[in-house]
C-alpha atoms as a PDB file:
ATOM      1  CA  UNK A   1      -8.725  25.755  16.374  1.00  0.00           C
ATOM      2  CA  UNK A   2      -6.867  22.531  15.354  1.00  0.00           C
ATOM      3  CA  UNK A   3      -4.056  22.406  12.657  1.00  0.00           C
ATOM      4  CA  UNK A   4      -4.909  20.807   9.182  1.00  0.00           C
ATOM      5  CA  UNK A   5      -2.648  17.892   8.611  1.00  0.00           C
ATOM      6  CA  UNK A   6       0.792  18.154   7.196  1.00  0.00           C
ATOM      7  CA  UNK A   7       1.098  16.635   4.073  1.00  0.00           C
ATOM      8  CA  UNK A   8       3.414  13.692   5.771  1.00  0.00           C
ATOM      9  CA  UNK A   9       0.470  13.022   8.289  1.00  0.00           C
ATOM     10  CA  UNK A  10      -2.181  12.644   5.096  1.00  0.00           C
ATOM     11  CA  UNK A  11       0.248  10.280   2.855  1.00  0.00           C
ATOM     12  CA  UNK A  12       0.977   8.533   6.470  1.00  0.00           C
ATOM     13  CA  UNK A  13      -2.942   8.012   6.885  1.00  0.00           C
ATOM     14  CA  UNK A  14      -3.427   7.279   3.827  1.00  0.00           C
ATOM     15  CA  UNK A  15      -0.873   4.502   3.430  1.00  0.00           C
ATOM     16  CA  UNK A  16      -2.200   2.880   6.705  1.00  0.00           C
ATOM     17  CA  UNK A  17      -5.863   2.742   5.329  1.00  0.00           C
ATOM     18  CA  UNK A  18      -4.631   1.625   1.999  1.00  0.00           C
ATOM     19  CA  UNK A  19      -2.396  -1.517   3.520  1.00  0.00           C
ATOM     20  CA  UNK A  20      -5.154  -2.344   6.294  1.00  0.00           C
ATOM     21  CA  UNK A  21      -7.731  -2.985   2.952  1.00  0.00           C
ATOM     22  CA  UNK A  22      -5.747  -5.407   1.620  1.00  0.00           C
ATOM     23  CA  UNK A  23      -3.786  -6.795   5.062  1.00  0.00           C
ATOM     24  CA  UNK A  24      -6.017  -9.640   4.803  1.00  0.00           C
ATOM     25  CA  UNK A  25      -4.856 -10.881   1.546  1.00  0.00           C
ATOM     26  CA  UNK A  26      -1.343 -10.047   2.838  1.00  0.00           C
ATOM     27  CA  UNK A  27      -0.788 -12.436   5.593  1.00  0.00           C
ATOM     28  CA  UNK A  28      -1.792 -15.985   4.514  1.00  0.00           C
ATOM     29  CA  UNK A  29       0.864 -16.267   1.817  1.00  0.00           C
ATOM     30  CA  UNK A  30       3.952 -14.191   3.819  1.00  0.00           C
ATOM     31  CA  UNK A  31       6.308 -16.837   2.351  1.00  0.00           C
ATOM     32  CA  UNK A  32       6.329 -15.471  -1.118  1.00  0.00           C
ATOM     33  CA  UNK A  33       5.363 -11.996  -0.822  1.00  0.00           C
ATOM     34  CA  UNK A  34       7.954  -9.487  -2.639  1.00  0.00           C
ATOM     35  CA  UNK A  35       6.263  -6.142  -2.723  1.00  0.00           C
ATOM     36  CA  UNK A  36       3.771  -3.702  -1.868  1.00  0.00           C
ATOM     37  CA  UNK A  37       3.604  -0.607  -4.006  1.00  0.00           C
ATOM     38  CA  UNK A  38       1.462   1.932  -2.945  1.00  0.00           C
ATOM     39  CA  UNK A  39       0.235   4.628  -5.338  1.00  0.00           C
ATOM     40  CA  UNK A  40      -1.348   7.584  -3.624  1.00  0.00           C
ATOM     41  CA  UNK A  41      -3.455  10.648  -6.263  1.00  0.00           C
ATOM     42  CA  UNK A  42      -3.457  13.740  -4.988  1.00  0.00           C
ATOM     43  CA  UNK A  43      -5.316  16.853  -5.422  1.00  0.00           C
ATOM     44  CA  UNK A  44      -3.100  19.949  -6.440  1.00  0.00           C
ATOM     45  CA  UNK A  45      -3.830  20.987  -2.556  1.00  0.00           C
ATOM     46  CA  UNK A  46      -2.294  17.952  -1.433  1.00  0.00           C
ATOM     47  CA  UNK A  47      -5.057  15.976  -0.825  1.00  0.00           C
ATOM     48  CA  UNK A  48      -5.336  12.439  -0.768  1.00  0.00           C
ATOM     49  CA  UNK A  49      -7.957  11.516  -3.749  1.00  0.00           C
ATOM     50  CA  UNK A  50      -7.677   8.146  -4.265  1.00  0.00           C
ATOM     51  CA  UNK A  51      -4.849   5.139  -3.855  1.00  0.00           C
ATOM     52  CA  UNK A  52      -3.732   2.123  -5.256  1.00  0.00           C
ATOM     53  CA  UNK A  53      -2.442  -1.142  -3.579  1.00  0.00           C
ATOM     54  CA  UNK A  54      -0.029  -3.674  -5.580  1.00  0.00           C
ATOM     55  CA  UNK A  55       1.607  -6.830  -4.290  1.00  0.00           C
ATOM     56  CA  UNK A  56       3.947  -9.059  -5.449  1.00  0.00           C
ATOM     57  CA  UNK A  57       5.233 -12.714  -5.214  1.00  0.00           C
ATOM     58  CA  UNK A  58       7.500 -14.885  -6.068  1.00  0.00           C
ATOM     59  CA  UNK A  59       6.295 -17.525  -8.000  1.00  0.00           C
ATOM     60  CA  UNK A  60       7.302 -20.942  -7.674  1.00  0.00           C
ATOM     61  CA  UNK A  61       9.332 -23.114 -10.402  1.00  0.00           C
ATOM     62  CA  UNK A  62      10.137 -26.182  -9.868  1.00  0.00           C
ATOM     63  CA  UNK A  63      13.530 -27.700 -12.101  1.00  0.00           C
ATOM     64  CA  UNK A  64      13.997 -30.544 -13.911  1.00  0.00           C
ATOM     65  CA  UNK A  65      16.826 -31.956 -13.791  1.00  0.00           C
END
């Protein structure tokens, strides 16, 4: 008999499988990235029911002057 996941190990899995979906759009622009927010739902057991994957960049503004 094997031992269900700690709730760590889920949110840890989770996470992983949440960045590699959007890893893609991560690396061309590395420059001006500023955040990744992660937003994990989970059941009232603790399990993982869905997620959410932000990111964030600087924008660029150029001066006059």
């Amino acid at each position: 008999m094997t031992a269900e996941p700690t709730l760590v190990e889920r949110l840890q899995t989770a996470a992983a499988v949440a960045i590699a979906d959007v890893g893609p759009t991560l690396e061309p622009d590395l420059g001006r990235l500023q955040f990744v927010t992660i937003e994990l739902e989970l059941a009232n057991g603790g399990e993982v029911v869905a997620g959410t994957v932000w990111t964030q960049r600087r924008a660029g503004v150029r001066r006059r002057g």
